[in-house]
Protein backbone atom coordinates (compact mmCIF):
# COMPACT_ATOMS: atom_id res chain seq x y z
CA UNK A 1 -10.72 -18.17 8.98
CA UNK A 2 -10.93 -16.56 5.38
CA UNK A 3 -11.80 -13.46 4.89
CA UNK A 4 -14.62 -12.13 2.44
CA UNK A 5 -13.24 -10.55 -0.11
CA UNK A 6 -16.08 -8.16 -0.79
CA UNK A 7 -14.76 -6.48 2.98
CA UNK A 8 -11.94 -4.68 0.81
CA UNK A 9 -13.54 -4.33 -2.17
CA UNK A 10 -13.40 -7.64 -4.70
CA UNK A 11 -10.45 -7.95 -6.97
CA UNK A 12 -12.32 -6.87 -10.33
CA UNK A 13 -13.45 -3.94 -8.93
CA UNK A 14 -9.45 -3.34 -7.51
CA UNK A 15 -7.70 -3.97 -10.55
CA UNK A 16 -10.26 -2.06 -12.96
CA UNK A 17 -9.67 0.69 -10.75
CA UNK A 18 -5.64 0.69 -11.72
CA UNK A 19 -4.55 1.57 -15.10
CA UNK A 20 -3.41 -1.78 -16.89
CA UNK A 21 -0.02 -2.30 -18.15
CA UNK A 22 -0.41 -2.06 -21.88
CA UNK A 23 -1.73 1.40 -21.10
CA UNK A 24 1.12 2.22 -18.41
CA UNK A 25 3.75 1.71 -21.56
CA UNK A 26 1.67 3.61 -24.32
CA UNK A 27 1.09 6.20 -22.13
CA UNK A 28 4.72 6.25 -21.18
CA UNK A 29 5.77 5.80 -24.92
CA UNK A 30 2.91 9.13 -25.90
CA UNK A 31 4.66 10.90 -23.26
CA UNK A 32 8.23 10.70 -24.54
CA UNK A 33 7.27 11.40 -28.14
CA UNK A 34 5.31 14.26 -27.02
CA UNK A 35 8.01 15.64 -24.68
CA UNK A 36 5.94 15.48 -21.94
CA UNK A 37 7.44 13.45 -19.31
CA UNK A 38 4.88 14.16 -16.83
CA UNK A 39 2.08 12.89 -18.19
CA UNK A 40 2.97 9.75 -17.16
CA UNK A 41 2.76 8.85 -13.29
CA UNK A 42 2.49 4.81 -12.80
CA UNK A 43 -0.16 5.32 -10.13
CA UNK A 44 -3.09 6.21 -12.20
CA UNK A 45 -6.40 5.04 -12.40
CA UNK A 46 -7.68 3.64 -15.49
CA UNK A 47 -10.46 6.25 -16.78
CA UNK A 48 -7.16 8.98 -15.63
CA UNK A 49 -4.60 6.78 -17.56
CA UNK A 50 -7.26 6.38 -21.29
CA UNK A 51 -8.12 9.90 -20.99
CA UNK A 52 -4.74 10.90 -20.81
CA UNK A 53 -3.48 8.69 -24.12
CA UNK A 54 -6.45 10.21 -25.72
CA UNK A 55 -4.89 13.70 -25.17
CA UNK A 56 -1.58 12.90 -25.92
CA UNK A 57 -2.68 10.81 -29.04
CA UNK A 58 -4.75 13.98 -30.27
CA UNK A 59 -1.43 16.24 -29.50
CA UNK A 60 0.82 14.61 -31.37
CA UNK A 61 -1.81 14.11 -34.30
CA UNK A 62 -2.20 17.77 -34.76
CA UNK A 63 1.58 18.39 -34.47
CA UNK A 64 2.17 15.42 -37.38
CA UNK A 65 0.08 17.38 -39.69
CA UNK A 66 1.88 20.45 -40.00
């Protein structure tokens, strides 16, 4: 008997959901260089995990032009 996988929500809409890994180590890599260590938490969502590097990116922007 298979199972439909629309009943737990398809796979595209599953894995969008879940930050990728390119983004899990440049978010990891931001957080370091920023010395923020907990900005990075491997369970985030996508949308959580860009708008986070975005943040970080911006940070450490400002701080490289003093």
């Amino acid at each position: 008997m298979r199972t439909p996988v629309a009943k737990y929500g398809g796979v595209r809409e599953r894995a969008s959901a879940q930050m990728t890994r390119a983004q899990a180590l440049r978010l990891k890599r931001l957080a370091e260089e920023a010395y923020q260590p907990g900005q990075y938490a491997g369970d985030l969502s996508f949308e959580e995990a860009e708008r986070r590097i975005q943040a970080l990116e911006a940070e450490i922007a400002l701080a490289d032009s003093f």
